[in-house]
C-alpha atoms as a PDB file:
ATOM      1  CA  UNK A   1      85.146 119.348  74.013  1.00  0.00           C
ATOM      2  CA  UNK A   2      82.412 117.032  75.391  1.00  0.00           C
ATOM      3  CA  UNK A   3      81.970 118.954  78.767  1.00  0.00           C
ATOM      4  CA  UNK A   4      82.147 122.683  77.687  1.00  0.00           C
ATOM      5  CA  UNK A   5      84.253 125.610  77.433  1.00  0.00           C
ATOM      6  CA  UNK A   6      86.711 124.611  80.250  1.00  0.00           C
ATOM      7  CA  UNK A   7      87.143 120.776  79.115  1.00  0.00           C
ATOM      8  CA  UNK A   8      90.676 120.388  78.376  1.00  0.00           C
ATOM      9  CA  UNK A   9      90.195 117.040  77.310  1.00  0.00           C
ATOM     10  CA  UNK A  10      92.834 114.291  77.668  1.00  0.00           C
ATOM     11  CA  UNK A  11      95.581 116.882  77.656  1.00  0.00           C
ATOM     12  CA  UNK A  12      94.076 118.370  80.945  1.00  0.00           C
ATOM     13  CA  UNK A  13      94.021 115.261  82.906  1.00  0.00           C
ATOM     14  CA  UNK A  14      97.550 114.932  81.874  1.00  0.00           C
ATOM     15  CA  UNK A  15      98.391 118.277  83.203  1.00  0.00           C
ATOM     16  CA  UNK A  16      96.755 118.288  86.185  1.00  0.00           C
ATOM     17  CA  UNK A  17      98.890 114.858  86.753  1.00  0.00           C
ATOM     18  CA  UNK A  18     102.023 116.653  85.753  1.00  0.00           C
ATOM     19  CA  UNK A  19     101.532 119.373  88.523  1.00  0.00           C
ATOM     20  CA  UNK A  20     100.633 116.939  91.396  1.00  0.00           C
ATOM     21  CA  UNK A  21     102.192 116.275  94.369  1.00  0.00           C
ATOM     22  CA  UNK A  22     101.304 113.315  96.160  1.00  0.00           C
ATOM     23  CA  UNK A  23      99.851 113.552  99.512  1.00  0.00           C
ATOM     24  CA  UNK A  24      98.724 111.529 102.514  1.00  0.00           C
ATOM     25  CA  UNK A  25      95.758 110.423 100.401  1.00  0.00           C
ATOM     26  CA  UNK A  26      97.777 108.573  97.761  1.00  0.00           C
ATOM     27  CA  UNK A  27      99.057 105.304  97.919  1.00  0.00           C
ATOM     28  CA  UNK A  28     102.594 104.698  96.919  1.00  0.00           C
ATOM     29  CA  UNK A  29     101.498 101.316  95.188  1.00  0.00           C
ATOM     30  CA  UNK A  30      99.802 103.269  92.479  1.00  0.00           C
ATOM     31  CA  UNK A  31     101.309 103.100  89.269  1.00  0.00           C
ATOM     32  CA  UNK A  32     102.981 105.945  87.987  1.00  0.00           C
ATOM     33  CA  UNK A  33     102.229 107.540  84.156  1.00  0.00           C
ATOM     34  CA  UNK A  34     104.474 107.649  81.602  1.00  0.00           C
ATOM     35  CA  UNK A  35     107.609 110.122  81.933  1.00  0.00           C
ATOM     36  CA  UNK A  36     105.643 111.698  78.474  1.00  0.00           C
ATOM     37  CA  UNK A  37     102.818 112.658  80.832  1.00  0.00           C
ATOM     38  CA  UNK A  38     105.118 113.670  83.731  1.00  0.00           C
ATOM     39  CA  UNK A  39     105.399 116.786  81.625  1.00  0.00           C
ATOM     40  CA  UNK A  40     102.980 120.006  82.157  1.00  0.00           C
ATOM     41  CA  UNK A  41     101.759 121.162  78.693  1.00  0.00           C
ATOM     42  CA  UNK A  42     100.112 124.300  80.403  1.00  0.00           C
ATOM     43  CA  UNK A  43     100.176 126.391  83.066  1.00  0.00           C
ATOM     44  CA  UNK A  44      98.406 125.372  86.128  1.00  0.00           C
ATOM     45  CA  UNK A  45      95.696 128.229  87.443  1.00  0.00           C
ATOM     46  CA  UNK A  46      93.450 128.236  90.122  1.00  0.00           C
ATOM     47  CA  UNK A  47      89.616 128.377  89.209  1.00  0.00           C
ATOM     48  CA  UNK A  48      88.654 127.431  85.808  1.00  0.00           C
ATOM     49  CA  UNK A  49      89.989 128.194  82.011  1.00  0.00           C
ATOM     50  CA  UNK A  50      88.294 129.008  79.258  1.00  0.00           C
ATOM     51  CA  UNK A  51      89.326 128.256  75.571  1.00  0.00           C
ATOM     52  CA  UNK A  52      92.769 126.872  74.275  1.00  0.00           C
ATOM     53  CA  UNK A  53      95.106 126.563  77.220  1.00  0.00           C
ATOM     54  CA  UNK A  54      98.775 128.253  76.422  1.00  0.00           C
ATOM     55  CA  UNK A  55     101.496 125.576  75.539  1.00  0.00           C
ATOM     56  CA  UNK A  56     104.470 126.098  78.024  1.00  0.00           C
ATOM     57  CA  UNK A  57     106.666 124.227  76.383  1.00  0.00           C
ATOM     58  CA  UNK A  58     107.257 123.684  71.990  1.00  0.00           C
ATOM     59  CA  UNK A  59     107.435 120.263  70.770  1.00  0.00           C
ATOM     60  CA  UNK A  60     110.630 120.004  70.588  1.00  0.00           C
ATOM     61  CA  UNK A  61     111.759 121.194  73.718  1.00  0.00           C
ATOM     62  CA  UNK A  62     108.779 118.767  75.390  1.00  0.00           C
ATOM     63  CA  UNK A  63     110.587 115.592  73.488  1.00  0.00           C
ATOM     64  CA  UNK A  64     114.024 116.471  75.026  1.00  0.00           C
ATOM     65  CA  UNK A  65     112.351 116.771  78.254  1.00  0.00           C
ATOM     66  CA  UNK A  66     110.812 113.320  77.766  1.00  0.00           C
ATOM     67  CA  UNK A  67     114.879 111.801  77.353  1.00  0.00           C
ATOM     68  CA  UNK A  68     115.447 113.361  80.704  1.00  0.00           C
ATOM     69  CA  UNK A  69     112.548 112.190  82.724  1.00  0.00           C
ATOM     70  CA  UNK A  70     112.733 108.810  81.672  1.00  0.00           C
ATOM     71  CA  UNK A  71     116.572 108.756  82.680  1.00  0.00           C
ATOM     72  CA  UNK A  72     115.807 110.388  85.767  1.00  0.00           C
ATOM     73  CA  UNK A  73     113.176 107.986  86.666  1.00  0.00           C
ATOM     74  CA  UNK A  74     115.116 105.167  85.710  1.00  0.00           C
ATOM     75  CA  UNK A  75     118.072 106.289  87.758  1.00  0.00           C
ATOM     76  CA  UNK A  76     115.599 107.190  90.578  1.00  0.00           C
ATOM     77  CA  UNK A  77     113.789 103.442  90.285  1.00  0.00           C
ATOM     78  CA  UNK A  78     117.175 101.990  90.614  1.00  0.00           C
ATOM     79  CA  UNK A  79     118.498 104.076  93.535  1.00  0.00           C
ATOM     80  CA  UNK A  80     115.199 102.614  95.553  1.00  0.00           C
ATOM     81  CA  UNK A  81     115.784  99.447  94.602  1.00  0.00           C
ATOM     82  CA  UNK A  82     119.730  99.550  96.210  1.00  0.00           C
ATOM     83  CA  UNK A  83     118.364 100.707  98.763  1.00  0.00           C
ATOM     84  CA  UNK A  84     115.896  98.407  99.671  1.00  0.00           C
ATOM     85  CA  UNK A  85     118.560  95.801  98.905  1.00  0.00           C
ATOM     86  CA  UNK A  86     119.350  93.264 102.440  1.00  0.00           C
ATOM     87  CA  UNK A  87     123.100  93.916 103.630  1.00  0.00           C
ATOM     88  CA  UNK A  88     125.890  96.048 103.304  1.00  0.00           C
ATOM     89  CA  UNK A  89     124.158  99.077 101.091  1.00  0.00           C
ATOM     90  CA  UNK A  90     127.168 100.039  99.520  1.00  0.00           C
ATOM     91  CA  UNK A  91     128.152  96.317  98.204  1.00  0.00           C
ATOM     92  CA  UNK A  92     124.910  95.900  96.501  1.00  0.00           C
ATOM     93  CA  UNK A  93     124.045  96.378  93.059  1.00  0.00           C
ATOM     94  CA  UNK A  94     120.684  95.538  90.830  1.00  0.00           C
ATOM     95  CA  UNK A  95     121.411  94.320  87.492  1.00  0.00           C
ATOM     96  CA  UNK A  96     119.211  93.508  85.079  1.00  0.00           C
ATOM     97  CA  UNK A  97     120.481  90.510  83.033  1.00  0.00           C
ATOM     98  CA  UNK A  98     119.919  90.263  78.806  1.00  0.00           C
ATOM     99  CA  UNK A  99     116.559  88.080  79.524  1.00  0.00           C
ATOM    100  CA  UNK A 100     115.284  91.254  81.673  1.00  0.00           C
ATOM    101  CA  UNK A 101     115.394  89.624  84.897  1.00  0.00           C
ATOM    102  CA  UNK A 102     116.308  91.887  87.863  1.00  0.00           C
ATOM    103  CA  UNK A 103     119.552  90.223  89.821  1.00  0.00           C
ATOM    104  CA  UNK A 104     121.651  91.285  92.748  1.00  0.00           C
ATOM    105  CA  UNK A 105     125.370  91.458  92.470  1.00  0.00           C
ATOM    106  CA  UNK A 106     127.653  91.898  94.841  1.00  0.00           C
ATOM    107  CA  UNK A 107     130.589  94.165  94.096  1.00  0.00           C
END
């Protein structure tokens, strides 16, 4: 670790991304990470660590939890996106067509 004995590295950065909660100080037009990193891999703590951080979750059980953010997201994305839809809310629908275009259908 370049910084010393608390530099978690990449996997830190991560984490502390994992555990935060946006605020009146972040913009909502900032992108957001991958679902991967929406995942803590330790243990938040106030103060400073020392050494190898704990793993909170095992490998596999972080890759299922991977499947379910990214559906959540994607459901989440998509509920916005209805709802920010012109009209009656309940008659629209987004689709997103073969060629990846985003459409709205009427149902």
């Amino acid at each position: 670790k370049e910084f010393g004995g608390t530099d978690l590295g990449a996997d830190g950065i991560e984490n502390f991304m994992a555990h935060h909660r946006c605020g009146r100080f972040c913009s909502p037009s900032w992108k957001m990470p991958p679902a991967k990193q929406l995942i803590p891999k330790f243990e938040a703590v106030c103060g400073t660590t020392f050494g190898e951080a704990a793993a909170l979750f095992s490998d596999e059980e972080r890759k299922d939890l991977e499947i379910k953010v990214k559906k959540e997201m994607r459901i989440s994305i998509r509920k916005l996106w209805e709802n920010a839809l012109p009209g009656d809310k309940n008659k629209n629908q987004i689709v997103i067509n073969k060629s990846k275009k985003v459409e709205k259908k009427t149902r």
